[in-house]
PDB file of N, CA and C in Angstrom:
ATOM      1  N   UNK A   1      73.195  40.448  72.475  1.00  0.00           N
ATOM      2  CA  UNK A   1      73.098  41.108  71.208  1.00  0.00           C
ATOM      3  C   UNK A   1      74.465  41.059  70.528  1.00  0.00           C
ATOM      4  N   UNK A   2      74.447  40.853  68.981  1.00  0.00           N
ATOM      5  CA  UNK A   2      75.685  40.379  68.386  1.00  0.00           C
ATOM      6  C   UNK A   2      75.762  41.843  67.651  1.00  0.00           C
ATOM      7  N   UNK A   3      77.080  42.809  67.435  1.00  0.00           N
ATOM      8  CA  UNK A   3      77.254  43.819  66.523  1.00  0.00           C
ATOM      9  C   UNK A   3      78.273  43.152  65.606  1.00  0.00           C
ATOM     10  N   UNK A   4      78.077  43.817  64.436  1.00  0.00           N
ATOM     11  CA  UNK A   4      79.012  43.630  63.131  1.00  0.00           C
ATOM     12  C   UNK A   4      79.643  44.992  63.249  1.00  0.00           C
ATOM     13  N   UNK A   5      81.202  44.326  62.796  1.00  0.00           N
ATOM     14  CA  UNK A   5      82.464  45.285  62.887  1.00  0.00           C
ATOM     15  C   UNK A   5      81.800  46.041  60.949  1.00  0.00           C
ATOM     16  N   UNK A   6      81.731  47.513  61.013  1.00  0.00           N
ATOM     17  CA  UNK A   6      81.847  47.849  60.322  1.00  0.00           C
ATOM     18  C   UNK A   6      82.615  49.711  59.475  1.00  0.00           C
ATOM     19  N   UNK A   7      82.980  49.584  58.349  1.00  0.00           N
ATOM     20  CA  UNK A   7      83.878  50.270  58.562  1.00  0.00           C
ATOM     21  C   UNK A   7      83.332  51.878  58.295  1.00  0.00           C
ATOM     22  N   UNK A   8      83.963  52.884  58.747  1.00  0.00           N
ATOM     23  CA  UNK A   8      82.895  54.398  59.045  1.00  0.00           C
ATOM     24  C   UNK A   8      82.465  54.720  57.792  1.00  0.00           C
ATOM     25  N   UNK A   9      82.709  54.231  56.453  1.00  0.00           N
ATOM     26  CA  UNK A   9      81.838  54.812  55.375  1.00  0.00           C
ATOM     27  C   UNK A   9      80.455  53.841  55.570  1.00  0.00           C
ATOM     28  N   UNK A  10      80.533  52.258  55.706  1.00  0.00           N
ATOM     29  CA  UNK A  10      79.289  51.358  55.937  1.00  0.00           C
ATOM     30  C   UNK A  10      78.277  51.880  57.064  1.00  0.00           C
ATOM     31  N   UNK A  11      79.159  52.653  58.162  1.00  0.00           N
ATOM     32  CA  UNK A  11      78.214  53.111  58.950  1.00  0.00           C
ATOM     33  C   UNK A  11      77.586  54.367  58.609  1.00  0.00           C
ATOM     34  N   UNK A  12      78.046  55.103  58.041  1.00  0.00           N
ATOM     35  CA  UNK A  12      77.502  56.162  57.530  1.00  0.00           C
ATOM     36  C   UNK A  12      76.451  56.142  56.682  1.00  0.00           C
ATOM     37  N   UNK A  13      76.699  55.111  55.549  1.00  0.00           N
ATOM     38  CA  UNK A  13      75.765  54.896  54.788  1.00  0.00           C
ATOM     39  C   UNK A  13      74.289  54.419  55.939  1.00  0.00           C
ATOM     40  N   UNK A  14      74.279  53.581  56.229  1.00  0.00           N
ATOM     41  CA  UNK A  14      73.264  52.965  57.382  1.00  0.00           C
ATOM     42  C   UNK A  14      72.842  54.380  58.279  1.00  0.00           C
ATOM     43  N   UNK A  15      73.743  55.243  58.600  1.00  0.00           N
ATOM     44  CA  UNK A  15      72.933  56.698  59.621  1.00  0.00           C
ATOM     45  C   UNK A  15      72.590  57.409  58.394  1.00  0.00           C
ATOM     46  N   UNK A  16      72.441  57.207  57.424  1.00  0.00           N
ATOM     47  CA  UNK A  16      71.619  57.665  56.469  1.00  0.00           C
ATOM     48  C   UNK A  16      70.485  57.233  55.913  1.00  0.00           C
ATOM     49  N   UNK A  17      70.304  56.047  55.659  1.00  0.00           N
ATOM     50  CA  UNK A  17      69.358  55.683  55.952  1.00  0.00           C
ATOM     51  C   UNK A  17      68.547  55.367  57.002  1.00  0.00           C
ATOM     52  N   UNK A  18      69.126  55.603  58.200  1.00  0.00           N
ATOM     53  CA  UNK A  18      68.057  55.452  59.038  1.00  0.00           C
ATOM     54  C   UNK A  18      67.480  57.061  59.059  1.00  0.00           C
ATOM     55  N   UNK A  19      68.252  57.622  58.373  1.00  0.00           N
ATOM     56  CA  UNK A  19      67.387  59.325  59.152  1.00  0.00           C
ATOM     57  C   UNK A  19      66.540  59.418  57.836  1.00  0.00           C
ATOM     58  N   UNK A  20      66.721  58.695  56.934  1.00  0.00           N
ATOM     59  CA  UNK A  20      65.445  59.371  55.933  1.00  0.00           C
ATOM     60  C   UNK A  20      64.405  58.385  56.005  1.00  0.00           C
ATOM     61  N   UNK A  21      64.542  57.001  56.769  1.00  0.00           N
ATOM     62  CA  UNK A  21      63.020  56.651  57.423  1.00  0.00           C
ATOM     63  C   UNK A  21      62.296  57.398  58.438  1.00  0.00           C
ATOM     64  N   UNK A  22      62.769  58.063  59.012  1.00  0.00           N
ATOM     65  CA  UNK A  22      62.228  58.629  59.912  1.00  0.00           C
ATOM     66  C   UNK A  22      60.596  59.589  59.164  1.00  0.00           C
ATOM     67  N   UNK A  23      59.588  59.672  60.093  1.00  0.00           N
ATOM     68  CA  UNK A  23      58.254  60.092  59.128  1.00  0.00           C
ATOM     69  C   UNK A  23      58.224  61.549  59.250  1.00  0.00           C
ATOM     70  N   UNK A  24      58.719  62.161  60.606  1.00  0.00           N
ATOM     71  CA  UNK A  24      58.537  63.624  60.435  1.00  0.00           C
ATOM     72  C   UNK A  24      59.623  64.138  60.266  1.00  0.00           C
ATOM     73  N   UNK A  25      59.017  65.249  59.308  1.00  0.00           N
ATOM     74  CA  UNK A  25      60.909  65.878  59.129  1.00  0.00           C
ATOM     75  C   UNK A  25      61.244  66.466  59.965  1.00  0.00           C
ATOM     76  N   UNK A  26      60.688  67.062  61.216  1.00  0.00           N
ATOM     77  CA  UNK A  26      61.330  67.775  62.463  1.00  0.00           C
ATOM     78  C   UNK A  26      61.973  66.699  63.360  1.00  0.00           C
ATOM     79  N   UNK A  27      62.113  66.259  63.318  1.00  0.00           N
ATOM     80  CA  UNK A  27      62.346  65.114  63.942  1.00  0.00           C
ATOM     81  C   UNK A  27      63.575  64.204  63.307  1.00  0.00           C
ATOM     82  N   UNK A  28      63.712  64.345  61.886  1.00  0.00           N
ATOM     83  CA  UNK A  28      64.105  63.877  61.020  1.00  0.00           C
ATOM     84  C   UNK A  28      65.559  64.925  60.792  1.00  0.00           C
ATOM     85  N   UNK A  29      65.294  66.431  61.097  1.00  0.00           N
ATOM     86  CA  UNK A  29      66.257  67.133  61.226  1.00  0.00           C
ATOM     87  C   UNK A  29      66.980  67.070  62.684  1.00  0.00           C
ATOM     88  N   UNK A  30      65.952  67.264  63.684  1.00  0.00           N
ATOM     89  CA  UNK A  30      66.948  67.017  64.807  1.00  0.00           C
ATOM     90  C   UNK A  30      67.487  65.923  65.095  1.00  0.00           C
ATOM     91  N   UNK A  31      67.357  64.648  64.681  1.00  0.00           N
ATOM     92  CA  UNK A  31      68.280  63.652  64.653  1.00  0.00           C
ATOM     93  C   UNK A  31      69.925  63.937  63.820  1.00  0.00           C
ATOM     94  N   UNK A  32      69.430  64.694  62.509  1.00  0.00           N
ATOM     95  CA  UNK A  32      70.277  64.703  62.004  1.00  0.00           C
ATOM     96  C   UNK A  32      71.891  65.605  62.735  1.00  0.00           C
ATOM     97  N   UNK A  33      70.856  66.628  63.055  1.00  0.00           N
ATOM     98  CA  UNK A  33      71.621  68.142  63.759  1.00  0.00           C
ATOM     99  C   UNK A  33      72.524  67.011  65.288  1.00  0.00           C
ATOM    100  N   UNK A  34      71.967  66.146  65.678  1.00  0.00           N
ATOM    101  CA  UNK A  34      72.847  65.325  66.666  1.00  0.00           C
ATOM    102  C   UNK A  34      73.678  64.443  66.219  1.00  0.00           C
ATOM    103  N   UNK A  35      73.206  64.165  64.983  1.00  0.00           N
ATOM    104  CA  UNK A  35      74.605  62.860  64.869  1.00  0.00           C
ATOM    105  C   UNK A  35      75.736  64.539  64.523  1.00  0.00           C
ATOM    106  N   UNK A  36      75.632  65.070  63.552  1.00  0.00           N
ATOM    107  CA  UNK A  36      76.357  65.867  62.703  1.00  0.00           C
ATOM    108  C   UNK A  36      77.269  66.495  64.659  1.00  0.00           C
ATOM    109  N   UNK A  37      76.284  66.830  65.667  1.00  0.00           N
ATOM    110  CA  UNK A  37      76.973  67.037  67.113  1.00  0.00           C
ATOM    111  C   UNK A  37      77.772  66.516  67.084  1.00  0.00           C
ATOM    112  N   UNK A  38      77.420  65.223  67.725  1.00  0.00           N
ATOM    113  CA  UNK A  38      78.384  63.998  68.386  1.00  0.00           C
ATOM    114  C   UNK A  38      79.881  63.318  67.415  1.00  0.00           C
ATOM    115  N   UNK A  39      79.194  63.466  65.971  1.00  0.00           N
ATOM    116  CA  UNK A  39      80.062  62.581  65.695  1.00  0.00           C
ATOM    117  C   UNK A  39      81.048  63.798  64.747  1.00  0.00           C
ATOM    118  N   UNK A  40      80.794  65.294  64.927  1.00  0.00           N
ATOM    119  CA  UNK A  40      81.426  65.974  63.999  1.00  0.00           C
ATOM    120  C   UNK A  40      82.893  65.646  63.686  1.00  0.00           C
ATOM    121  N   UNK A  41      83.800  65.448  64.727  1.00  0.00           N
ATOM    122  CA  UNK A  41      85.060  65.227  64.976  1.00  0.00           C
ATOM    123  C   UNK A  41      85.321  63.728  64.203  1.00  0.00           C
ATOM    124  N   UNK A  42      84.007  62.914  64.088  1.00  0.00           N
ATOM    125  CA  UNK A  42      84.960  61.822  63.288  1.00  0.00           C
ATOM    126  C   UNK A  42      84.231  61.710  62.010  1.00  0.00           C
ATOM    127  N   UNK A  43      82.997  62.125  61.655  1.00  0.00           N
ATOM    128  CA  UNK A  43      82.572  62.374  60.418  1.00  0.00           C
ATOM    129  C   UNK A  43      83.733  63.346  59.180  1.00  0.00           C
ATOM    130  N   UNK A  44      84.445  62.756  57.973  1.00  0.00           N
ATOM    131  CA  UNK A  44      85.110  63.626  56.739  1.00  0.00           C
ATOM    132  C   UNK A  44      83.608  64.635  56.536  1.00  0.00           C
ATOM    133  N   UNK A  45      84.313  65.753  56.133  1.00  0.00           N
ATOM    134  CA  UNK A  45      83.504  66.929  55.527  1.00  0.00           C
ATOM    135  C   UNK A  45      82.772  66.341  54.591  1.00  0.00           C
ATOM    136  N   UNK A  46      83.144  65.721  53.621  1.00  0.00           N
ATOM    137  CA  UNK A  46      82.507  65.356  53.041  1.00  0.00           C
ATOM    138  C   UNK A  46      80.937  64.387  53.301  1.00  0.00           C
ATOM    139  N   UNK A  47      81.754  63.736  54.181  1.00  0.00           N
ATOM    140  CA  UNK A  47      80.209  62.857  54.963  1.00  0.00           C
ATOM    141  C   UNK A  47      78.757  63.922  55.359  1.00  0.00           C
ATOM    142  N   UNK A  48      79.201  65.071  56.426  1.00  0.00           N
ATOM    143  CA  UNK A  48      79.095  66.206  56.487  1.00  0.00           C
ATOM    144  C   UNK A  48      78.129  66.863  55.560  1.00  0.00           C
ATOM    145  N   UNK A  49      78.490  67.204  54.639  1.00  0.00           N
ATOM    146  CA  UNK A  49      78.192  67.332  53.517  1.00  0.00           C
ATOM    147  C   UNK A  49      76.840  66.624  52.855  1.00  0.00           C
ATOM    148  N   UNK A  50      77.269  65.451  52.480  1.00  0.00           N
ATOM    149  CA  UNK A  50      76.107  64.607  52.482  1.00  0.00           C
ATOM    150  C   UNK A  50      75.222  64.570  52.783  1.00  0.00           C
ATOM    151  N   UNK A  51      75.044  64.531  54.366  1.00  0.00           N
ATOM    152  CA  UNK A  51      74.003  63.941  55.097  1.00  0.00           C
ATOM    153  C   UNK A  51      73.742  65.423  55.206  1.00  0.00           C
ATOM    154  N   UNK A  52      73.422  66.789  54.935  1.00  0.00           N
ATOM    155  CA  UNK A  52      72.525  67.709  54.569  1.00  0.00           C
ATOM    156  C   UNK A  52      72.047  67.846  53.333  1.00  0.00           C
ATOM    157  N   UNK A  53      72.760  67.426  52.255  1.00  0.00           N
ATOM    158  CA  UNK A  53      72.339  67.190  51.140  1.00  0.00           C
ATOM    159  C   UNK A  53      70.768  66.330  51.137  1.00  0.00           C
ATOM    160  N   UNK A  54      71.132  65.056  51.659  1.00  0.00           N
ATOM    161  CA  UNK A  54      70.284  64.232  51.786  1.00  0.00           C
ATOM    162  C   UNK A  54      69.039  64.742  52.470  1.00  0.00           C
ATOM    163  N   UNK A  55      69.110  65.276  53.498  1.00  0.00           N
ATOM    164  CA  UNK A  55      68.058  66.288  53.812  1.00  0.00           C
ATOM    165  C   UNK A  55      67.402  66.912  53.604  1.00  0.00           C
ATOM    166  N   UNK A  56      68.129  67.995  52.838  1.00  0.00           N
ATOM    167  CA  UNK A  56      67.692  69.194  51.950  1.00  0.00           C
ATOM    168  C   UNK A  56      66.781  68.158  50.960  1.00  0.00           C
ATOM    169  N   UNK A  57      66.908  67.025  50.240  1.00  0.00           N
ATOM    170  CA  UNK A  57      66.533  66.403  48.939  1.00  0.00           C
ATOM    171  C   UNK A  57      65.314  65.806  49.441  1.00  0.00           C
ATOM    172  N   UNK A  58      65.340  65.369  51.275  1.00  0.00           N
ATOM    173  CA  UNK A  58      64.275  64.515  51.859  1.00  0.00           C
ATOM    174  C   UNK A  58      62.917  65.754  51.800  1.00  0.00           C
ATOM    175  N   UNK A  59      63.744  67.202  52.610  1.00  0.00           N
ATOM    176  CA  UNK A  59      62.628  67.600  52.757  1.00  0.00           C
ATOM    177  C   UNK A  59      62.339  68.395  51.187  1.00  0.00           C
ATOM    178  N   UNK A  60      62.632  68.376  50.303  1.00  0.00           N
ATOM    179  CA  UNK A  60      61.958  68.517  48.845  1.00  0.00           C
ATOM    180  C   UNK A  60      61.209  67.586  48.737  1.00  0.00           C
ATOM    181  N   UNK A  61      61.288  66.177  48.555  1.00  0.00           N
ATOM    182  CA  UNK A  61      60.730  65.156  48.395  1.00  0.00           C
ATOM    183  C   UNK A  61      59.228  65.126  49.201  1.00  0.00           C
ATOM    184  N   UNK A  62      59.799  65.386  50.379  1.00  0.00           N
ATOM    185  CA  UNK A  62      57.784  65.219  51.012  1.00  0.00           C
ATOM    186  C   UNK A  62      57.191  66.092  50.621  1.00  0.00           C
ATOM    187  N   UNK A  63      58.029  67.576  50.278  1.00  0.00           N
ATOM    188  CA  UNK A  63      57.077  69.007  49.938  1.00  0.00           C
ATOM    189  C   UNK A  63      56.241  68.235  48.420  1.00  0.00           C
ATOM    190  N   UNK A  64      57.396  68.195  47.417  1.00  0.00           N
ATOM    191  CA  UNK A  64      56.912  67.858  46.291  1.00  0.00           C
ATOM    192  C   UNK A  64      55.713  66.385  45.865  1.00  0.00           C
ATOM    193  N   UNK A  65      55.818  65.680  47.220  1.00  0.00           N
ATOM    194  CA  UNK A  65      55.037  64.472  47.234  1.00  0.00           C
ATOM    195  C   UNK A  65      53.619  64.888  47.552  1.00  0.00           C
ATOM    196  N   UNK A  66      53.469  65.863  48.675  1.00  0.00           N
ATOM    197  CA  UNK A  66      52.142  66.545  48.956  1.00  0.00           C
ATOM    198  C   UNK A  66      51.576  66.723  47.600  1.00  0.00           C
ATOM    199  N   UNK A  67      52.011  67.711  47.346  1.00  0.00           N
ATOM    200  CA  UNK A  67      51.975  68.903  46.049  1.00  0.00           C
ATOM    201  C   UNK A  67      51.295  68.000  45.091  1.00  0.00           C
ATOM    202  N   UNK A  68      52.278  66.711  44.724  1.00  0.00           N
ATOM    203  CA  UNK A  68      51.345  66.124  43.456  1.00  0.00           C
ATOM    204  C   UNK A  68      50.380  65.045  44.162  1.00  0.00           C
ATOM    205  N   UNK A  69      50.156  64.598  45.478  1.00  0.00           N
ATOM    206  CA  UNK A  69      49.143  63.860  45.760  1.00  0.00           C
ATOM    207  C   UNK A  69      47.493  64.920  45.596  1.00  0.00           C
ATOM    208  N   UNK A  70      48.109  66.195  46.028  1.00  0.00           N
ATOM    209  CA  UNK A  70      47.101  66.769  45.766  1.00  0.00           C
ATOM    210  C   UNK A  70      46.314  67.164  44.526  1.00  0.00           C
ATOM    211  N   UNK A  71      47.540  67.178  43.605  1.00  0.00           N
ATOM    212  CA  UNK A  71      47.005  67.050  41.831  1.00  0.00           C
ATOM    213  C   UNK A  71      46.363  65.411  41.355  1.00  0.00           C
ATOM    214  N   UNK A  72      46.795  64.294  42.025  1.00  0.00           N
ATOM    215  CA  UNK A  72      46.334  63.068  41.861  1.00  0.00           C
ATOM    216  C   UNK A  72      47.226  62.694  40.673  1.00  0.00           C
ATOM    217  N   UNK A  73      48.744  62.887  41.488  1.00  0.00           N
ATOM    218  CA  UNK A  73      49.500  62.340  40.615  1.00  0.00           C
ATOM    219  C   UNK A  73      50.771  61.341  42.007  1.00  0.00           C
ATOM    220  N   UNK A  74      51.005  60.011  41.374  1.00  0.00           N
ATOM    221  CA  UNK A  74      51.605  59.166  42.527  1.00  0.00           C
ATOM    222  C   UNK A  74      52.772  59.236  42.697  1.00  0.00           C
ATOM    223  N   UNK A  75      53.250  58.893  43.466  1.00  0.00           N
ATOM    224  CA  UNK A  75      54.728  58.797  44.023  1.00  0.00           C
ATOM    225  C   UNK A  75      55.609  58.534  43.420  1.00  0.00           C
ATOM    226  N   UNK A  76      55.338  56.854  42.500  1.00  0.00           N
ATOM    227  CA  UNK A  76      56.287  56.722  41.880  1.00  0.00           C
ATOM    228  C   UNK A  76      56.047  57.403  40.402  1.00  0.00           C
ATOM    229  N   UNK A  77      55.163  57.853  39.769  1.00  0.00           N
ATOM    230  CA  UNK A  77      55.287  58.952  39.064  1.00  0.00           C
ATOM    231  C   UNK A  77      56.402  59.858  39.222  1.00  0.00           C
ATOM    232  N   UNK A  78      56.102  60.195  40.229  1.00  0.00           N
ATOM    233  CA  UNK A  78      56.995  61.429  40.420  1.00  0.00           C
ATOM    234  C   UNK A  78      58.196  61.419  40.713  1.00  0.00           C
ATOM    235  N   UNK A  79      58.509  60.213  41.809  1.00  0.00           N
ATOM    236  CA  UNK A  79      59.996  60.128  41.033  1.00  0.00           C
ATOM    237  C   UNK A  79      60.294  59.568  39.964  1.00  0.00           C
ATOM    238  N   UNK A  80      60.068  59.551  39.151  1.00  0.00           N
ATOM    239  CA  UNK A  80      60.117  59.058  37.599  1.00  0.00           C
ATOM    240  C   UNK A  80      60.644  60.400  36.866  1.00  0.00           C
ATOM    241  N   UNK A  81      59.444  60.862  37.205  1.00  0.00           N
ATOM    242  CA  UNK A  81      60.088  62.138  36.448  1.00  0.00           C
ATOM    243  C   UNK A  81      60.796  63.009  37.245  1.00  0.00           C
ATOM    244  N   UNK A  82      61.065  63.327  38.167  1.00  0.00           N
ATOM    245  CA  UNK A  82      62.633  64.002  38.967  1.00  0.00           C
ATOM    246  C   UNK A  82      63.527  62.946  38.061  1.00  0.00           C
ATOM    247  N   UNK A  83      63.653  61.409  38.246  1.00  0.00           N
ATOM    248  CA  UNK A  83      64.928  61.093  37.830  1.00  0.00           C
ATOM    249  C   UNK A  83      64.917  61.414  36.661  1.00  0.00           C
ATOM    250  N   UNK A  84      64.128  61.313  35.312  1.00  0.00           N
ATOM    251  CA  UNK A  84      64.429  62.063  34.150  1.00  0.00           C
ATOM    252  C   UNK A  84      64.359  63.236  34.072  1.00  0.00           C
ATOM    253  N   UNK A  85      64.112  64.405  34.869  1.00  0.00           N
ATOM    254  CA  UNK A  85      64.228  65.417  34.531  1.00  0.00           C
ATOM    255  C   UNK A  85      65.665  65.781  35.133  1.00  0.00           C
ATOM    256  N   UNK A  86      66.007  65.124  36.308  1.00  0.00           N
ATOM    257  CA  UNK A  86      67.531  65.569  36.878  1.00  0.00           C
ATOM    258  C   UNK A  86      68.784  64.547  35.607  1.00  0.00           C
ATOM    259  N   UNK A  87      68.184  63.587  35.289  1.00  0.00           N
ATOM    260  CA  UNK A  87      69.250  63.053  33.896  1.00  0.00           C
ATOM    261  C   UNK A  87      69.283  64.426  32.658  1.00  0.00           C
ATOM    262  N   UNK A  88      68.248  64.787  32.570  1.00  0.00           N
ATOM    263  CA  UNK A  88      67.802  65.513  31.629  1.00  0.00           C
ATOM    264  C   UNK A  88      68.857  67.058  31.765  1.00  0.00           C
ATOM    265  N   UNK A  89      68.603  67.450  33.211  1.00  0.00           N
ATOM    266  CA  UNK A  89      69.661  68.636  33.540  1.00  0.00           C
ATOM    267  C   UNK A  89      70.608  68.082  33.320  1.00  0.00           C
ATOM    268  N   UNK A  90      71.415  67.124  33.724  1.00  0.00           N
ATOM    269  CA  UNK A  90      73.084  66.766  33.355  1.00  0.00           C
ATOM    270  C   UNK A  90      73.201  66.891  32.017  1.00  0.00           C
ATOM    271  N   UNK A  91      72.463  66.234  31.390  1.00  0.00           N
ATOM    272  CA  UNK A  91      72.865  66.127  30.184  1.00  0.00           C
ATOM    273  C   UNK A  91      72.497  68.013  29.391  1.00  0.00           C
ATOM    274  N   UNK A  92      72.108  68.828  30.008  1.00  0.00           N
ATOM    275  CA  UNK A  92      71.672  70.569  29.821  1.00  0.00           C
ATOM    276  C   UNK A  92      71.246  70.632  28.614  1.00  0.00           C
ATOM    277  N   UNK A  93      70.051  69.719  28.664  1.00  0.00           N
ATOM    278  CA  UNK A  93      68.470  69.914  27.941  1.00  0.00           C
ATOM    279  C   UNK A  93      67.814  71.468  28.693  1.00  0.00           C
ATOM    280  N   UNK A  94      67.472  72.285  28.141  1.00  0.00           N
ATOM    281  CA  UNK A  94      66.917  73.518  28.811  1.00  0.00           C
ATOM    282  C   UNK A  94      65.748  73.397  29.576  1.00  0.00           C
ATOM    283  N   UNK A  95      65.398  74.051  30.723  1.00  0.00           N
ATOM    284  CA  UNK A  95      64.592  73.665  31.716  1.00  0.00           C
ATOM    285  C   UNK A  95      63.516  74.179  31.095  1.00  0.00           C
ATOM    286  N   UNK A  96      63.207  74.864  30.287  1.00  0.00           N
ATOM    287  CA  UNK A  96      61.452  74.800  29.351  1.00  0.00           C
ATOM    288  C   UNK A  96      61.345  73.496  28.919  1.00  0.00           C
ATOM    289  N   UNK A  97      61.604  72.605  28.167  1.00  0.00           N
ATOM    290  CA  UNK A  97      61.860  71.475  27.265  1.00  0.00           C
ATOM    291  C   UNK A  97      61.638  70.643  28.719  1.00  0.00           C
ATOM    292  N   UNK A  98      62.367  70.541  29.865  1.00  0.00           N
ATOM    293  CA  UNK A  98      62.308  69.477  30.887  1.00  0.00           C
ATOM    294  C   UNK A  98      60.747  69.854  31.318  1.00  0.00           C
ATOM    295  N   UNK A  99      60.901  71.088  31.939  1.00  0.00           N
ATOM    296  CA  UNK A  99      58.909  71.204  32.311  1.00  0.00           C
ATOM    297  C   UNK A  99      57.954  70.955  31.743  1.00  0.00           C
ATOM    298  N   UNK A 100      58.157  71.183  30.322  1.00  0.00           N
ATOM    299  CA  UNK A 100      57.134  70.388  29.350  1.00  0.00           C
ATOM    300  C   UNK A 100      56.648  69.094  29.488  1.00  0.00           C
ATOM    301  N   UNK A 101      57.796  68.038  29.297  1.00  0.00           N
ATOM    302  CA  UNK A 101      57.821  67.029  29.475  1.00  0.00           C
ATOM    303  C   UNK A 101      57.821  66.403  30.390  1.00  0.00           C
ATOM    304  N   UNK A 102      58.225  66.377  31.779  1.00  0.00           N
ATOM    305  CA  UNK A 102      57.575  65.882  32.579  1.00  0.00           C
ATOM    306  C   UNK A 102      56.249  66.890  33.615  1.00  0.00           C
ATOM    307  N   UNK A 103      56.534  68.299  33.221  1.00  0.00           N
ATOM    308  CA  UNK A 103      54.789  68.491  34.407  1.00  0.00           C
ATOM    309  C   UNK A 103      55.695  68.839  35.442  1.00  0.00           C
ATOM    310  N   UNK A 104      57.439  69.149  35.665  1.00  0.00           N
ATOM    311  CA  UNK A 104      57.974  69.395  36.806  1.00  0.00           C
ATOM    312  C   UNK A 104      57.701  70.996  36.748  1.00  0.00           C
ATOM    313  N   UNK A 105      57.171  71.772  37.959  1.00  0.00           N
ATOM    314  CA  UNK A 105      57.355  73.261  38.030  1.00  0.00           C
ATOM    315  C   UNK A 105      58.892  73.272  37.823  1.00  0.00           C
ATOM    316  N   UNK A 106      58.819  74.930  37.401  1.00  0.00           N
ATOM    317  CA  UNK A 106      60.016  75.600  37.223  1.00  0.00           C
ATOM    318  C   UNK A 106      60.873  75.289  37.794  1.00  0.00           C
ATOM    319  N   UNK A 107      60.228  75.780  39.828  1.00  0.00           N
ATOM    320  CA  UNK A 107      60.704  76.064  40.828  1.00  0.00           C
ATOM    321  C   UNK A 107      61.527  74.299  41.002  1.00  0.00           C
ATOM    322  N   UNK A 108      60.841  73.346  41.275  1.00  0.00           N
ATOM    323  CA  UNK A 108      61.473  71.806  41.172  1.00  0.00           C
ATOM    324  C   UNK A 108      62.644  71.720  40.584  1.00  0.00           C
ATOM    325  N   UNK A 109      62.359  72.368  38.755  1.00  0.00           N
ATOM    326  CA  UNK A 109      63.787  71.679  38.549  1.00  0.00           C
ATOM    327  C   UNK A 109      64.769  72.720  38.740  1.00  0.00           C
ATOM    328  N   UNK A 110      64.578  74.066  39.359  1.00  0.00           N
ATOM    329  CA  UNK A 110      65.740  74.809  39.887  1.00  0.00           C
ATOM    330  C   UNK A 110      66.361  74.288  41.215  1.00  0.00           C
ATOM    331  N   UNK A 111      65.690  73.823  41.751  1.00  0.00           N
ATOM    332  CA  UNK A 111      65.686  73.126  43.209  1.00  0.00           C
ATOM    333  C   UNK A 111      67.140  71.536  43.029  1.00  0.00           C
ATOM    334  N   UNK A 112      65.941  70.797  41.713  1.00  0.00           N
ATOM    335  CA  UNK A 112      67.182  69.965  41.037  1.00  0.00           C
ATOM    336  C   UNK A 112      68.465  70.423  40.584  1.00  0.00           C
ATOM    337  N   UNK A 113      68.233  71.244  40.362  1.00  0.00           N
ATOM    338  CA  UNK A 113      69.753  71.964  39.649  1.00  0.00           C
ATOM    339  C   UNK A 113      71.185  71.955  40.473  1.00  0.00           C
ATOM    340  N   UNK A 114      70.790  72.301  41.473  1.00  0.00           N
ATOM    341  CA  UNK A 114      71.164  72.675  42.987  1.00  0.00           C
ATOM    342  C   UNK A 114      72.019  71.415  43.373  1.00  0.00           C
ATOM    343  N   UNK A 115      71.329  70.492  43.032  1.00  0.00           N
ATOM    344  CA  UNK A 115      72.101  68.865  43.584  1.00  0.00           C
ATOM    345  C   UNK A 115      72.720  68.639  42.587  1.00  0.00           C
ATOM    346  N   UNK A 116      72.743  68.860  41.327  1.00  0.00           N
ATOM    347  CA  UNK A 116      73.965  68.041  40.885  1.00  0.00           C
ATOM    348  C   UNK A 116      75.073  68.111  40.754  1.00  0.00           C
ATOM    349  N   UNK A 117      75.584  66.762  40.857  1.00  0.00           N
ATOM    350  CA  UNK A 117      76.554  66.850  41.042  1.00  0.00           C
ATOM    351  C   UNK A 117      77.630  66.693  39.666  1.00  0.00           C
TER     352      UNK A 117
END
């Protein structure tokens, strides 16, 4: 087996994506809760940081994916409108005006609010 030298932000990026393929989120958290173990000492805070972010956003994402499969509304719908409604918060369009327009509950784009950065 051949490894590629790569440098700890490339790997980081890559243990990030591998934890948000993962299908269950319990599973999906305790992976996470072990790298964040093992590698605390060489992970920056900031990395740290991240990779709960990313979490926190994964497990919104499946909640909110249920939610509208059950209204019979699709996936990529829906992130469609998270990404315009979270452009929409940066730019502090008022969150009545964003729910209108895309159909996001309240609770969603307070949830969005939360992440930006």
């Amino acid at each position: 087996m051949r490894f590629e030298r790569r440098t700890r932000d490339e790997a980081f990026e890559e243990i990030v994506e591998v934890v948000q393929r993962v299908p269950d989120v319990h599973e999906q958290n305790y992976l996470a809760a072990l790298i964040l173990g093992f590698s605390g000492r060489v992970m920056a805070d900031e990395q740290k940081e991240q990779l709960r972010r990313v979490l926190e956003m994964t497990d919104l994402l499946r909640e909110l994916e249920r939610e509208f499969e059950e209204k019979g509304i699709h996936k990529g719908e829906l992130l469609k409108a998270r990404e315009i409604a979270h452009n929409l918060l940066a730019e502090g369009v008022p969150t009545e005006v964003i729910e209108k327009a895309t159909g996001l509950s309240r609770e969603e784009l307070e949830e969005l609010k939360k992440h930006l950065h």
